[in-house]
PDB file of N, CA and C in Angstrom:
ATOM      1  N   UNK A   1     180.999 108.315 -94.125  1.00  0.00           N
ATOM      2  CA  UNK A   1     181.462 107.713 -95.344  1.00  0.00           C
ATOM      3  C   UNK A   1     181.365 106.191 -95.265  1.00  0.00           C
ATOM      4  N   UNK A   2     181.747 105.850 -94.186  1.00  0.00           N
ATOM      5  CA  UNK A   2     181.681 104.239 -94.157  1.00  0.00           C
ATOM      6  C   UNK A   2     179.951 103.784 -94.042  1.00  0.00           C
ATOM      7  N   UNK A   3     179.267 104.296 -93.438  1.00  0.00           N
ATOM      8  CA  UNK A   3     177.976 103.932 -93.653  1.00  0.00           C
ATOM      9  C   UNK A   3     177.264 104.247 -94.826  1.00  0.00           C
ATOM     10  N   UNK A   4     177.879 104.716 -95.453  1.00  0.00           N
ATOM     11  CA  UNK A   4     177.279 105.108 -97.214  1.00  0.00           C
ATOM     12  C   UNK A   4     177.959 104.310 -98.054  1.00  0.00           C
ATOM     13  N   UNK A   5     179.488 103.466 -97.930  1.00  0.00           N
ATOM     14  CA  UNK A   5     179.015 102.461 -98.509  1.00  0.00           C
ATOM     15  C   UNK A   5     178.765 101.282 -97.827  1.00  0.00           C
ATOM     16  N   UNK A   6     178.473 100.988 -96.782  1.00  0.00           N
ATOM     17  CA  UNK A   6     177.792  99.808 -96.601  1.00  0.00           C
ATOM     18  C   UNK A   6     176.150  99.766 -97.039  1.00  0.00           C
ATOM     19  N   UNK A   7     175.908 100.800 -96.964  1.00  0.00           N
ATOM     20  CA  UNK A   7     174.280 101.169 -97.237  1.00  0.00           C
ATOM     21  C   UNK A   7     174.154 101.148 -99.110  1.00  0.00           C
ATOM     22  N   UNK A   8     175.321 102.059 -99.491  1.00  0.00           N
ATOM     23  CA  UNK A   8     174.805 101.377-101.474  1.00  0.00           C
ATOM     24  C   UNK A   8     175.677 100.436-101.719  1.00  0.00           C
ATOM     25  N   UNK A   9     176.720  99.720-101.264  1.00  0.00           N
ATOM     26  CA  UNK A   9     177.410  98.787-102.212  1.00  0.00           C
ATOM     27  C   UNK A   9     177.341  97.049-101.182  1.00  0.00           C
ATOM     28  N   UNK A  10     178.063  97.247 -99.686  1.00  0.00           N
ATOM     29  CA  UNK A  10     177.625  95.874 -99.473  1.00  0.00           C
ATOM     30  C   UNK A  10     176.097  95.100 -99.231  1.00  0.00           C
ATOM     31  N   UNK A  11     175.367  96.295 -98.807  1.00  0.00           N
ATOM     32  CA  UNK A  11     174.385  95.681 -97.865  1.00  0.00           C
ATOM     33  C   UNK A  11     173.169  95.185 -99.122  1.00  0.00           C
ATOM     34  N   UNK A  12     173.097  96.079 -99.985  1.00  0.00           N
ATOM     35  CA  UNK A  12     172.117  95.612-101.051  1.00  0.00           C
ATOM     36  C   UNK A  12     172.709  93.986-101.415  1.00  0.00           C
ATOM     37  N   UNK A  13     173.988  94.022-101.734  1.00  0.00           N
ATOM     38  CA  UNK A  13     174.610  92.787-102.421  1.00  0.00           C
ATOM     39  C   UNK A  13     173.982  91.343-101.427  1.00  0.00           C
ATOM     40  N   UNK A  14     174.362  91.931 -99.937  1.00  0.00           N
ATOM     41  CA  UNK A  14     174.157  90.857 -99.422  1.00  0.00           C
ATOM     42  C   UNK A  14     172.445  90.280 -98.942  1.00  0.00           C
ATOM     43  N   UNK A  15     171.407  91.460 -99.166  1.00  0.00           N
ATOM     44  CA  UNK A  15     170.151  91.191 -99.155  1.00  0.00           C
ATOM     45  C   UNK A  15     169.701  90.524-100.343  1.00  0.00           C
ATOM     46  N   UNK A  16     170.134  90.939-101.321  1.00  0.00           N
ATOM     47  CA  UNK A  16     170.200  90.095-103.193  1.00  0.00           C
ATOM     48  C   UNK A  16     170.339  88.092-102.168  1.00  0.00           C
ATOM     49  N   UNK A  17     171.576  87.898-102.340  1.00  0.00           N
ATOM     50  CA  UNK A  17     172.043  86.862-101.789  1.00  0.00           C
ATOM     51  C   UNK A  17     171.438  86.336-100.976  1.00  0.00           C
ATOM     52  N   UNK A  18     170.627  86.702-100.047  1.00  0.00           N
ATOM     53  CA  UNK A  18     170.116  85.977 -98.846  1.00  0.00           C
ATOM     54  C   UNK A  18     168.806  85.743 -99.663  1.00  0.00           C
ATOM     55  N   UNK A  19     168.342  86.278-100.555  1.00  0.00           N
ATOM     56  CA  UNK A  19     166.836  86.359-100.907  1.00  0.00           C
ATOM     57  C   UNK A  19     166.903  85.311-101.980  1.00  0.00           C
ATOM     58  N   UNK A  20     167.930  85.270-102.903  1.00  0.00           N
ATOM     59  CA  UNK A  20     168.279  84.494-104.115  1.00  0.00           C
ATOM     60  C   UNK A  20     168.392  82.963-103.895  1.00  0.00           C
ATOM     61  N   UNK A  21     169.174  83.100-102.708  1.00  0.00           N
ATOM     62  CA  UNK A  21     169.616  81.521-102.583  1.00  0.00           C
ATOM     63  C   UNK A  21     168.752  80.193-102.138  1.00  0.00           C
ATOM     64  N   UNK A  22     167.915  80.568-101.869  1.00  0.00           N
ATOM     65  CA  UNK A  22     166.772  79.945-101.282  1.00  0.00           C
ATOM     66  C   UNK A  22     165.980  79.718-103.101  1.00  0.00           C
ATOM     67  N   UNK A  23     166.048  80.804-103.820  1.00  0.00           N
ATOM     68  CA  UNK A  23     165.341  80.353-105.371  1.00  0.00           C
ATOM     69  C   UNK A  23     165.920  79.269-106.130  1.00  0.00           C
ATOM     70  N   UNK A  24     167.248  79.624-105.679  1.00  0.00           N
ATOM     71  CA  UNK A  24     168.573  78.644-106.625  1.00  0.00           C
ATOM     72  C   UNK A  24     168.008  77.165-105.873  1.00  0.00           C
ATOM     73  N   UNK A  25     167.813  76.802-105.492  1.00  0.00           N
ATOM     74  CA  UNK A  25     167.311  75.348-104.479  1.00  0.00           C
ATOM     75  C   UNK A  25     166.302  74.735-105.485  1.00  0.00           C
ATOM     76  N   UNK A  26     165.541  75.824-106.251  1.00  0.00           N
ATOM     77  CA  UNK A  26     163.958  75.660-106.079  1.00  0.00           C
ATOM     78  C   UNK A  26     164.306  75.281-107.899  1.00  0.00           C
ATOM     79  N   UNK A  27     165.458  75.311-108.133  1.00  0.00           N
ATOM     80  CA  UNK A  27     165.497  75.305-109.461  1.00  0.00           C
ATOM     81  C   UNK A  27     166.430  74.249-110.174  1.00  0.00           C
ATOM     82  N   UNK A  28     166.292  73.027-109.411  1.00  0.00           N
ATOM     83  CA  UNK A  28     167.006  71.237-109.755  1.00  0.00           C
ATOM     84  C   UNK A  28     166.340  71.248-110.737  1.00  0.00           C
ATOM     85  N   UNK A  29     166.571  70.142-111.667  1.00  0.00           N
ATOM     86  CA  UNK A  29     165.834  69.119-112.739  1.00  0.00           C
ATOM     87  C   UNK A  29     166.337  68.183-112.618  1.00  0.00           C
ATOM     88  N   UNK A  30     165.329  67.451-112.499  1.00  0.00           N
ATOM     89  CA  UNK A  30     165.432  65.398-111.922  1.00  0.00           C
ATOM     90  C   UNK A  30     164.989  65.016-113.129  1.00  0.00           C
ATOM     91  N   UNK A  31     165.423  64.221-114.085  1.00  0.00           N
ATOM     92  CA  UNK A  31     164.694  63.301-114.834  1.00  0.00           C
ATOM     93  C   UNK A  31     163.602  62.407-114.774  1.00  0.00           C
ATOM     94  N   UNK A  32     162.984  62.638-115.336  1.00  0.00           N
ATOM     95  CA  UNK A  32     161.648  62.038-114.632  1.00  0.00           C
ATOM     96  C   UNK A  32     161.557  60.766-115.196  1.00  0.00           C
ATOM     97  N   UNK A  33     160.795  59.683-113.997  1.00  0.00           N
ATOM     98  CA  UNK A  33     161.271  58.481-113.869  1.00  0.00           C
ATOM     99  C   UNK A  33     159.535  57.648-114.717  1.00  0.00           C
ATOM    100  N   UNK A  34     159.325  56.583-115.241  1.00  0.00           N
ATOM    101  CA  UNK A  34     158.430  56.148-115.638  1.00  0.00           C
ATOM    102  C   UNK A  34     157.523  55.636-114.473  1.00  0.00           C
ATOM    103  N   UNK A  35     156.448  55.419-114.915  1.00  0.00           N
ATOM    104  CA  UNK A  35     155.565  55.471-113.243  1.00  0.00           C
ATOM    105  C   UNK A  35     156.213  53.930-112.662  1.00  0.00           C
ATOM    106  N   UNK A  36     155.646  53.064-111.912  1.00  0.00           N
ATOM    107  CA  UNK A  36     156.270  52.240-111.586  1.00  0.00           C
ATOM    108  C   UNK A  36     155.196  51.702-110.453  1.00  0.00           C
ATOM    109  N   UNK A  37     154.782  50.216-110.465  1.00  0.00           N
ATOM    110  CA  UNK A  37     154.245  49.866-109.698  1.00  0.00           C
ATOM    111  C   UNK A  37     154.413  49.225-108.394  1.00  0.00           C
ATOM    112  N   UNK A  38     155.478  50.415-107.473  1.00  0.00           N
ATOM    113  CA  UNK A  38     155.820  50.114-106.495  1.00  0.00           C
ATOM    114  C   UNK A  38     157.113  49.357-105.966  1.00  0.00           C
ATOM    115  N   UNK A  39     157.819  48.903-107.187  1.00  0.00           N
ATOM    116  CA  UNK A  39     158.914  48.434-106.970  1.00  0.00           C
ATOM    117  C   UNK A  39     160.214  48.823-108.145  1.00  0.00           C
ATOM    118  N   UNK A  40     161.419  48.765-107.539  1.00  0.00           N
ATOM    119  CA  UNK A  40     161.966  49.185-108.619  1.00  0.00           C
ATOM    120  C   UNK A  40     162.942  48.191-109.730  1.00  0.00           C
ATOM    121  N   UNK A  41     161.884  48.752-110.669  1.00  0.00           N
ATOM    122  CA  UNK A  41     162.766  47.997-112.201  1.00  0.00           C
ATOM    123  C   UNK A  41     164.588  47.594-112.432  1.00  0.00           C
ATOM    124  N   UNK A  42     164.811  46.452-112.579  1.00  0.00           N
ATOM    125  CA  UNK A  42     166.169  46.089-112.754  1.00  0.00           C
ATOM    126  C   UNK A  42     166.655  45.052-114.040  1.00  0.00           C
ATOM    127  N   UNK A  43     167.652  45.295-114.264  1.00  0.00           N
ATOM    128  CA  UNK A  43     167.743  44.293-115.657  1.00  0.00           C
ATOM    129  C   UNK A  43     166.620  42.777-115.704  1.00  0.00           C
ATOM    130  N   UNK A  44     166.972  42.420-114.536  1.00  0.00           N
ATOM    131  CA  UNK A  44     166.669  40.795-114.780  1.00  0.00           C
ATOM    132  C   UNK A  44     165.384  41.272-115.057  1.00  0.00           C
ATOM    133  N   UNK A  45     164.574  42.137-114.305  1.00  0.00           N
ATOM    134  CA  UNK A  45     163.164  42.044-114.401  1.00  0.00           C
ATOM    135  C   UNK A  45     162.334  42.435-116.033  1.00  0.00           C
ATOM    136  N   UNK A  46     163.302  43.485-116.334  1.00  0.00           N
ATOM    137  CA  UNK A  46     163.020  43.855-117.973  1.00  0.00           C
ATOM    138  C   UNK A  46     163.245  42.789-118.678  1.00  0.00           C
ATOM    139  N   UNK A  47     164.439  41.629-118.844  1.00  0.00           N
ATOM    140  CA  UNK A  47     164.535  40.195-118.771  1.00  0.00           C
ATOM    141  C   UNK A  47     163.269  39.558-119.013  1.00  0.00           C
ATOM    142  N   UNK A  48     162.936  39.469-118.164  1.00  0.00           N
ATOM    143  CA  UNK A  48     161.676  38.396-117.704  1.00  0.00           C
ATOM    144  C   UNK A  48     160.322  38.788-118.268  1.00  0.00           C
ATOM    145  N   UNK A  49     160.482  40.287-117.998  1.00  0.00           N
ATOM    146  CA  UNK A  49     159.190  40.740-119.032  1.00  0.00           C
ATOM    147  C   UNK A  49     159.346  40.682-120.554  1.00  0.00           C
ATOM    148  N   UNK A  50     160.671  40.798-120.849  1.00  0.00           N
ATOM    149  CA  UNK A  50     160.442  40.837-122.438  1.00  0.00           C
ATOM    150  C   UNK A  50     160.168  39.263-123.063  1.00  0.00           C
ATOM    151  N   UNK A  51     160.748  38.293-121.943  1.00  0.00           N
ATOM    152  CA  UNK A  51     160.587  36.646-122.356  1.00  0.00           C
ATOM    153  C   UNK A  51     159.477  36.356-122.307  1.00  0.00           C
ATOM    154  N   UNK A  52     158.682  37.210-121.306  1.00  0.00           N
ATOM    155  CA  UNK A  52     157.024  36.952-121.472  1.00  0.00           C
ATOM    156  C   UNK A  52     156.096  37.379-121.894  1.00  0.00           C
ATOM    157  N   UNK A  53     156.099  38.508-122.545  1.00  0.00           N
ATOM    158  CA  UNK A  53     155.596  38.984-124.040  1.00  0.00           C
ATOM    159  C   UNK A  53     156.159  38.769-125.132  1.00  0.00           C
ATOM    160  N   UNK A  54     157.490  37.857-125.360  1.00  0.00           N
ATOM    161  CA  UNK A  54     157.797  37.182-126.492  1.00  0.00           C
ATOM    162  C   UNK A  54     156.531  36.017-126.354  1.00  0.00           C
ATOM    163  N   UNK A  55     156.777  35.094-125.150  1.00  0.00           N
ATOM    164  CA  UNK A  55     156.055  34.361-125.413  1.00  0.00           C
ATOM    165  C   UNK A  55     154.322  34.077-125.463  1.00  0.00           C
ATOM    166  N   UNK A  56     154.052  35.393-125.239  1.00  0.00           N
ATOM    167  CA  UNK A  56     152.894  35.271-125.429  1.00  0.00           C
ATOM    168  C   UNK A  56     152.047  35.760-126.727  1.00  0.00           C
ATOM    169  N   UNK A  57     153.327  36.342-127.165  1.00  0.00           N
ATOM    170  CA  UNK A  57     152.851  36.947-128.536  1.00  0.00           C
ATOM    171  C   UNK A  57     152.927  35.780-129.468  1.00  0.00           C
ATOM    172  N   UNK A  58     154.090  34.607-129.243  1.00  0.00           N
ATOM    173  CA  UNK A  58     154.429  33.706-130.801  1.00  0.00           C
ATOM    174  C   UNK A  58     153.291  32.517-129.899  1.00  0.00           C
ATOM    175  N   UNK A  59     152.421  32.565-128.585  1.00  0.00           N
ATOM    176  CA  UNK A  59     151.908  31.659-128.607  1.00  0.00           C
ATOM    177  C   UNK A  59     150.581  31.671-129.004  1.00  0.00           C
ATOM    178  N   UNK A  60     150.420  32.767-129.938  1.00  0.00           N
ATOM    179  CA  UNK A  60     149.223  33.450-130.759  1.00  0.00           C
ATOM    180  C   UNK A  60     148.968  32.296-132.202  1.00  0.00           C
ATOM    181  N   UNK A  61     148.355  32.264-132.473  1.00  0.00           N
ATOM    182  CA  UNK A  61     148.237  31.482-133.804  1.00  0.00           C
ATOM    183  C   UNK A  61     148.761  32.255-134.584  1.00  0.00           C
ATOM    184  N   UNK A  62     148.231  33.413-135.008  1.00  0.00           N
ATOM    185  CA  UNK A  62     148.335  34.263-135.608  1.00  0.00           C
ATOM    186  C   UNK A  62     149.690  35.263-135.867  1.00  0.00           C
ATOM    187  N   UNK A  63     150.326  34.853-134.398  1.00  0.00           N
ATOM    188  CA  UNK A  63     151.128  35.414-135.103  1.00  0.00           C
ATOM    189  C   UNK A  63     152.970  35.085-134.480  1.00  0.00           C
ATOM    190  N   UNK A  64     152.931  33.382-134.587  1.00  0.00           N
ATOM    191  CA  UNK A  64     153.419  32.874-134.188  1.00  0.00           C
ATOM    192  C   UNK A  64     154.158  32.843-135.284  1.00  0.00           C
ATOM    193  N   UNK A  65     153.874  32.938-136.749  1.00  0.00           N
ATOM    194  CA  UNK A  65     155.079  33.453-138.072  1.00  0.00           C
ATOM    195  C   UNK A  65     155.689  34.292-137.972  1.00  0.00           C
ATOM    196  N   UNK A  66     155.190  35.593-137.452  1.00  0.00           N
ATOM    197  CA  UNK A  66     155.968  36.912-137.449  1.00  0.00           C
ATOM    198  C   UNK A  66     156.742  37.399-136.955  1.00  0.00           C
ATOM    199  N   UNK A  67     157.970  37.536-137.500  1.00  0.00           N
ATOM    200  CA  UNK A  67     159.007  38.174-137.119  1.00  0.00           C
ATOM    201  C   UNK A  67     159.034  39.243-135.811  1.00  0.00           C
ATOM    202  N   UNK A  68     159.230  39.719-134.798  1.00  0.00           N
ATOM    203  CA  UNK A  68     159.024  40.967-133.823  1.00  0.00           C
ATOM    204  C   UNK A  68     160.064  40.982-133.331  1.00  0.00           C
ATOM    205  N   UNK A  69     160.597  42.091-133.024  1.00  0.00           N
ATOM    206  CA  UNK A  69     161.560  42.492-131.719  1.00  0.00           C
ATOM    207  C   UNK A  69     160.736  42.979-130.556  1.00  0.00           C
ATOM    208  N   UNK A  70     160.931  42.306-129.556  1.00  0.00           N
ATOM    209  CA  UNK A  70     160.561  43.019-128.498  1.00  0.00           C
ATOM    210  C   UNK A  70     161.539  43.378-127.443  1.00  0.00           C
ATOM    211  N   UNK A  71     161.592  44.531-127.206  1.00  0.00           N
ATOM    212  CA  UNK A  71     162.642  44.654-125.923  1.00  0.00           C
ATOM    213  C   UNK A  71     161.806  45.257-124.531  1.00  0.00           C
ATOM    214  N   UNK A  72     161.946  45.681-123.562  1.00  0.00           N
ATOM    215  CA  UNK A  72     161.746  46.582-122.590  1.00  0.00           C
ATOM    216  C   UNK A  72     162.884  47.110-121.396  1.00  0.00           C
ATOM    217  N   UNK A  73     162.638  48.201-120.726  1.00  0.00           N
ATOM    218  CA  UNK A  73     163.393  48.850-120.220  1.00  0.00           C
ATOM    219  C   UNK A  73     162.361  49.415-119.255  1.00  0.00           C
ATOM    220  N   UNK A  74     162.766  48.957-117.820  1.00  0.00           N
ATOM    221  CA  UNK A  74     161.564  49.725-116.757  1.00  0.00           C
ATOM    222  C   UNK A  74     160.205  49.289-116.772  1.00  0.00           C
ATOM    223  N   UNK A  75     159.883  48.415-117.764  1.00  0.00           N
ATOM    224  CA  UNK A  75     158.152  48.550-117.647  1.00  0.00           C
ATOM    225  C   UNK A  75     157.954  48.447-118.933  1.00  0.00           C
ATOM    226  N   UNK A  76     158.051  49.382-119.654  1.00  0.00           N
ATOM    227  CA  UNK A  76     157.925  49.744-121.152  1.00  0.00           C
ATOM    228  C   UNK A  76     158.238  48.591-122.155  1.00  0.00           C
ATOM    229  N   UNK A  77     157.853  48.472-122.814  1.00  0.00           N
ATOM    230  CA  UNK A  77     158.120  47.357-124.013  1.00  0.00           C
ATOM    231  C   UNK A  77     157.938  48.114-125.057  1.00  0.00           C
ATOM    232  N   UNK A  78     159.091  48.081-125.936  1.00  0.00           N
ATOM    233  CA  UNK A  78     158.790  48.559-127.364  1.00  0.00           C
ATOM    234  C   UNK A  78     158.942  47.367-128.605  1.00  0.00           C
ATOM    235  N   UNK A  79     157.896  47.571-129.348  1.00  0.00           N
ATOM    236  CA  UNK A  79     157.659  46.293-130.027  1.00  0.00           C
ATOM    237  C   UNK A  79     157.797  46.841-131.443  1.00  0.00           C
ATOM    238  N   UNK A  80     159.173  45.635-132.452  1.00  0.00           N
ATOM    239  CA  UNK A  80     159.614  46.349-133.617  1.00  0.00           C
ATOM    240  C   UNK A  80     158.726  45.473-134.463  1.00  0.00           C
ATOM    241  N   UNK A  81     158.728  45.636-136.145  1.00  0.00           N
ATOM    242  CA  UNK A  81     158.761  44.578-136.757  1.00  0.00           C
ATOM    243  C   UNK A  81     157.542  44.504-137.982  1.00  0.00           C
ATOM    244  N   UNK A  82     156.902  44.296-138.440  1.00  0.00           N
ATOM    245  CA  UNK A  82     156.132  44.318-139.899  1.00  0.00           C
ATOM    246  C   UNK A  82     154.937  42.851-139.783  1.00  0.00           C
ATOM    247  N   UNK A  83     153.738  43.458-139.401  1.00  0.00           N
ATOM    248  CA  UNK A  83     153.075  42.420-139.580  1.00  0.00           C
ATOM    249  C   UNK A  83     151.739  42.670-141.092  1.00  0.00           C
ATOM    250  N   UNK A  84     150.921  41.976-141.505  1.00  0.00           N
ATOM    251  CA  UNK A  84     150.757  41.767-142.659  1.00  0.00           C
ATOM    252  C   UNK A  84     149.084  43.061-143.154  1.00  0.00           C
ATOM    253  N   UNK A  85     148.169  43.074-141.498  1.00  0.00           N
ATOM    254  CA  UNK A  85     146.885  43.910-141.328  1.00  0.00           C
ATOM    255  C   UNK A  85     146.869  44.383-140.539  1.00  0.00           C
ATOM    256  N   UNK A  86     146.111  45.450-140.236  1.00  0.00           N
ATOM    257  CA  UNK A  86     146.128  45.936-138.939  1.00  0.00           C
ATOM    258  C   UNK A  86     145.068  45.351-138.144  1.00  0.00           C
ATOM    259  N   UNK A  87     144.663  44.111-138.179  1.00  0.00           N
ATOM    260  CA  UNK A  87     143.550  43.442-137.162  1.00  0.00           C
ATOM    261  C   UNK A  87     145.131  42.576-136.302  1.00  0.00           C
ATOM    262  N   UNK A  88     146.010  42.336-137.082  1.00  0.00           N
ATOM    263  CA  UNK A  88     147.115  41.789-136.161  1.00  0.00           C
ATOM    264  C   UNK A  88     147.616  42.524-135.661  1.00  0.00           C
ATOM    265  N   UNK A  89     148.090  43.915-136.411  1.00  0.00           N
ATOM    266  CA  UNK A  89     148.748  45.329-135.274  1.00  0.00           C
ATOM    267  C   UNK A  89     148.144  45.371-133.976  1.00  0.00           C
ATOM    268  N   UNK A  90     146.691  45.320-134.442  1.00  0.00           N
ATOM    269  CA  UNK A  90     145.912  45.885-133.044  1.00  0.00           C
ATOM    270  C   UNK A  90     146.006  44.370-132.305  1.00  0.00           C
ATOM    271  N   UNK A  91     145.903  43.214-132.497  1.00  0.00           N
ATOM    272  CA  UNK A  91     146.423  41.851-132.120  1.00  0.00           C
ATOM    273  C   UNK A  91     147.618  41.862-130.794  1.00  0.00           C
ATOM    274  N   UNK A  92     149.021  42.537-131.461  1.00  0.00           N
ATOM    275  CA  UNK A  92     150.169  42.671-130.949  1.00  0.00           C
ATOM    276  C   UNK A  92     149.932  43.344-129.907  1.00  0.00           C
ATOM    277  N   UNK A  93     149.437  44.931-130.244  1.00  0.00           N
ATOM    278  CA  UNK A  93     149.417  45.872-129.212  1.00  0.00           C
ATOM    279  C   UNK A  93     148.432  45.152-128.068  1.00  0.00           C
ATOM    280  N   UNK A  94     147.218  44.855-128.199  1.00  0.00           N
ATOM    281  CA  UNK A  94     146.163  44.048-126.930  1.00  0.00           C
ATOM    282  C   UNK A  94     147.032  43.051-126.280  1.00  0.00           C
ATOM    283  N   UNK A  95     147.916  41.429-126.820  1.00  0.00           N
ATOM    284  CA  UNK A  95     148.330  41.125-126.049  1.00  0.00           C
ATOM    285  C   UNK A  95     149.544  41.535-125.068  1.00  0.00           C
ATOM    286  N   UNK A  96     150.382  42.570-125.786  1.00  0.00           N
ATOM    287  CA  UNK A  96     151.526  43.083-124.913  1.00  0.00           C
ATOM    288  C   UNK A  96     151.281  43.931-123.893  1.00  0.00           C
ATOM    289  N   UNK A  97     150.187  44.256-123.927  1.00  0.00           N
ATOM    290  CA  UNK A  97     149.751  45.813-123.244  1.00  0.00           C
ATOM    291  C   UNK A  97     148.584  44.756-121.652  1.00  0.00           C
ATOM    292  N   UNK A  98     148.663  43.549-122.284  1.00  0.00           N
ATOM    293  CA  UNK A  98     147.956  42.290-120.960  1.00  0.00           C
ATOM    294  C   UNK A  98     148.673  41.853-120.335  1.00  0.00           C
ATOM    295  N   UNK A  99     150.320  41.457-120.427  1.00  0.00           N
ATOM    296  CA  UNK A  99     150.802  40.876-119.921  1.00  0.00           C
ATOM    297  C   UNK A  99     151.546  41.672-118.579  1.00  0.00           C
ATOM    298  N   UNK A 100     151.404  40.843-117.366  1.00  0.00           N
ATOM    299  CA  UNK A 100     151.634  41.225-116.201  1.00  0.00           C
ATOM    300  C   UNK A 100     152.873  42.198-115.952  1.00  0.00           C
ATOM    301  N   UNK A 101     153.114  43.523-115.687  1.00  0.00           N
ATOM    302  CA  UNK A 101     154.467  43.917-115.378  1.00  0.00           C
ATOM    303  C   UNK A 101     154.621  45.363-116.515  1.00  0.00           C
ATOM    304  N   UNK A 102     154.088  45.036-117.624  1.00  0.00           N
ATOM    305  CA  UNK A 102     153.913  45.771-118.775  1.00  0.00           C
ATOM    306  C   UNK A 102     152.976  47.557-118.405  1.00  0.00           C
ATOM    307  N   UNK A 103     153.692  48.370-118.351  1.00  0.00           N
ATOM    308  CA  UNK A 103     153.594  49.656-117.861  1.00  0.00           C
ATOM    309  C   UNK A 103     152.819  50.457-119.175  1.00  0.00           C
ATOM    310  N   UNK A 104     153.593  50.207-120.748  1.00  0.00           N
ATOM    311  CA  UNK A 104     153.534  50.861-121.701  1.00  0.00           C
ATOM    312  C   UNK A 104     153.708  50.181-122.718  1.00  0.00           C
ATOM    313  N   UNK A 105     153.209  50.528-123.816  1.00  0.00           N
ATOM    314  CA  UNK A 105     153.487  49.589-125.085  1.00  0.00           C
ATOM    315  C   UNK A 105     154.149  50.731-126.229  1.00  0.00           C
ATOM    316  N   UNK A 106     155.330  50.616-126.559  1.00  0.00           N
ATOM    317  CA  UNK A 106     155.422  51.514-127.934  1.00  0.00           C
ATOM    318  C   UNK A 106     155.787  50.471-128.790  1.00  0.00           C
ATOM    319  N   UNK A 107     154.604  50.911-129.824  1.00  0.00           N
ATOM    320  CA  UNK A 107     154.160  49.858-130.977  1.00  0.00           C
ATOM    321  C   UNK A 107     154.874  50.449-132.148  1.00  0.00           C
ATOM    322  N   UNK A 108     156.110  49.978-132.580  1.00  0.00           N
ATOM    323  CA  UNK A 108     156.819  50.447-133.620  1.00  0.00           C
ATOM    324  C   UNK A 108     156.645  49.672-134.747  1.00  0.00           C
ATOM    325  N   UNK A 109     155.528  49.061-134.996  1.00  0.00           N
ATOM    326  CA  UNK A 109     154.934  47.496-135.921  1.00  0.00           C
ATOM    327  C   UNK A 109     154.384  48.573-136.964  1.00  0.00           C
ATOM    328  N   UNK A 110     154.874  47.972-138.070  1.00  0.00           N
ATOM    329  CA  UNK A 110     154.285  48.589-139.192  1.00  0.00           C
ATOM    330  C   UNK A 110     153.594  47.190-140.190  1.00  0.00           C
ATOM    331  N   UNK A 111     152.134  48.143-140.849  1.00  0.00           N
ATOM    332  CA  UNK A 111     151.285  47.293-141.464  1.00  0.00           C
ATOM    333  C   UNK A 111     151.765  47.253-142.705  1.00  0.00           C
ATOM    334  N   UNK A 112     151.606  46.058-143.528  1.00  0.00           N
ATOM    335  CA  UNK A 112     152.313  45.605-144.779  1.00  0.00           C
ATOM    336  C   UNK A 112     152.628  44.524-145.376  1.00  0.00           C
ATOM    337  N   UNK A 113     153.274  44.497-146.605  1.00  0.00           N
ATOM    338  CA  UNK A 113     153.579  42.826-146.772  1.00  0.00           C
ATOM    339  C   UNK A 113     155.084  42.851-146.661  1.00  0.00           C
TER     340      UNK A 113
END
């Protein structure tokens, strides 16, 4: 009697368990991080990048009138704001997407008056 239930009730339970737990490991989710060129991103540095695609954008002729938000976070720069054609959209996006440090460009610029 005692080997009949260790044989249908504990021993299955505990082969389940030994086999399972090793899956449960296999099944984290990490947020996945933006690529990164080797060093890691910190305020000041998002800082410094967004002061230098401000300034390289208003030191444009073109488009040294226009209003923009630029922020970044990690690398990324997202660029707000309403410029007048899209020869300047595509303008905005080329110089932000040059400047040193700049990972990604999300171009939230809409064409218009």
């Amino acid at each position: 009697m005692k080997y009949h239930a260790i044989r249908n009730g504990i021993l299955p339970l505990l082969i389940c368990t030994v086999c399972i737990a090793p899956l449960a490991a296999c099944d984290r989710q990490s947020t996945p991080e933006p690529p990164s060129e080797g060093s890691v991103h910190t305020p000041a540095d998002d800082t410094a990048l967004t002061a230098r695609v401000k300034t390289v954008l208003a030191g444009d002729a073109g488009l040294s009138t226009i209003k923009l938000s630029v922020d970044s976070e990690n690398g990324i720069v997202t660029i707000c704001g309403r410029v007048p054609d899209q020869a300047t959209l595509d303008t905005v996006s080329r110089l932000a997407a040059g400047v040193a440090g700049v990972i990604h460009v999300n171009n939230h610029v809409s064409v218009g008056p």
